[in-house]
C-alpha atoms as a PDB file:
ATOM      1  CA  UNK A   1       0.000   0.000   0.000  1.00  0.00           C
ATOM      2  CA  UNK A   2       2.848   2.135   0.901  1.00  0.00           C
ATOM      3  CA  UNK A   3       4.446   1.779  -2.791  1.00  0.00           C
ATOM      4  CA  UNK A   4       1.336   2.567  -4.661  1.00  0.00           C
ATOM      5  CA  UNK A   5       1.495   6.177  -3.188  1.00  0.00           C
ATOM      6  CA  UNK A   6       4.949   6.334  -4.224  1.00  0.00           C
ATOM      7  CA  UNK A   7       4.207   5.424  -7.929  1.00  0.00           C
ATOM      8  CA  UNK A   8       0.912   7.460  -8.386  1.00  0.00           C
ATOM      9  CA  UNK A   9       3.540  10.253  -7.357  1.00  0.00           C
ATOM     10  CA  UNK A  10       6.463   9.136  -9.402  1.00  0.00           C
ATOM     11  CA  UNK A  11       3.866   9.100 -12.406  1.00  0.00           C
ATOM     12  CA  UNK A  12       2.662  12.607 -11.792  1.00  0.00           C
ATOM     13  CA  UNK A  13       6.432  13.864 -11.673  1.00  0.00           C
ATOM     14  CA  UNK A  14       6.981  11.891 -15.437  1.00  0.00           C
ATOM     15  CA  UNK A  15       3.980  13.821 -16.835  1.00  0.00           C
ATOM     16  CA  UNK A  16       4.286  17.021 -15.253  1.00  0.00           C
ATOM     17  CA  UNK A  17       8.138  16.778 -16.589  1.00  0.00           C
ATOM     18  CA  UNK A  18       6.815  16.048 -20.363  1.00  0.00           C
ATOM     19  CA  UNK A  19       4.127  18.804 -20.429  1.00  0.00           C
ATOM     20  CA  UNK A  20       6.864  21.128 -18.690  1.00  0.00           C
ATOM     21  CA  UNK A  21       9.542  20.331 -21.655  1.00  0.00           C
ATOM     22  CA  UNK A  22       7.020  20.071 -24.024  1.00  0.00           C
ATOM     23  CA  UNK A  23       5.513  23.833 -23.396  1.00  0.00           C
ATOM     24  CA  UNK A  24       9.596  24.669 -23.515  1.00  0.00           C
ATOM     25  CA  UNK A  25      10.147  23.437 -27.237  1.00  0.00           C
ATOM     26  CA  UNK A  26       6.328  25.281 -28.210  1.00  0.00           C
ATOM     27  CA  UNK A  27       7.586  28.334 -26.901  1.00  0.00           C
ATOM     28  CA  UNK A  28      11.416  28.245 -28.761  1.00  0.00           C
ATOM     29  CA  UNK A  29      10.300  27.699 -31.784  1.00  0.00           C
ATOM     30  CA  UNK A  30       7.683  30.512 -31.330  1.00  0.00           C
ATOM     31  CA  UNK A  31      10.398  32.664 -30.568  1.00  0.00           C
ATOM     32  CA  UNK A  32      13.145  31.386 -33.576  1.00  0.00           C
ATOM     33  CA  UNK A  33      12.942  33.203 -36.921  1.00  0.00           C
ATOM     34  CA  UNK A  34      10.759  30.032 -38.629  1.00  0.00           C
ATOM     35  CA  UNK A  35       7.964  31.538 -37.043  1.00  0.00           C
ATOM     36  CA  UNK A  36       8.614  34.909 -38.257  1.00  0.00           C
ATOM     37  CA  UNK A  37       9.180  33.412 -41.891  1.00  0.00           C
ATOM     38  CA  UNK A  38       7.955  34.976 -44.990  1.00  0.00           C
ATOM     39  CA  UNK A  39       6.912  38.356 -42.748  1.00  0.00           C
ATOM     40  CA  UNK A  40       7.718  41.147 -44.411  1.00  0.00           C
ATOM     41  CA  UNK A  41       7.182  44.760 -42.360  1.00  0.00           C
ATOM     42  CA  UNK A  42       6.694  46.750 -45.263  1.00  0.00           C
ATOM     43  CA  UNK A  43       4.044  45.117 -46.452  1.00  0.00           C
ATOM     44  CA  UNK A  44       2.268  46.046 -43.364  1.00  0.00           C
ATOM     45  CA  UNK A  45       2.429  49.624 -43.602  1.00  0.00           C
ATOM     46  CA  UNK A  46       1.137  49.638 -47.186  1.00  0.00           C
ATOM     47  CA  UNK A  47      -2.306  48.605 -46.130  1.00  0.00           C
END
């Protein structure tokens, strides 16, 4: 009984890690220029 705490635990720790690295590697490539690609600012002020 004493283990099962310990592994309902250790399992939250594993997911909570691969949301947490996940949300990382979204928010880097939101930030790298491949985001940005094919934006051109004066096309913006034409309009």
């Amino acid at each position: 009984m004493e283990y099962s705490i310990y592994a309902v635990l250790g399992v939250l720790v594993v997911i909570y890690l691969f949301i947490t690295i996940k949300n990382r590697n979204k928010s880097k490539s939101r930030k790298s220029k491949k985001f940005m690609d094919g934006y051109n600012h004066e096309d913006r002020k034409k309009d």
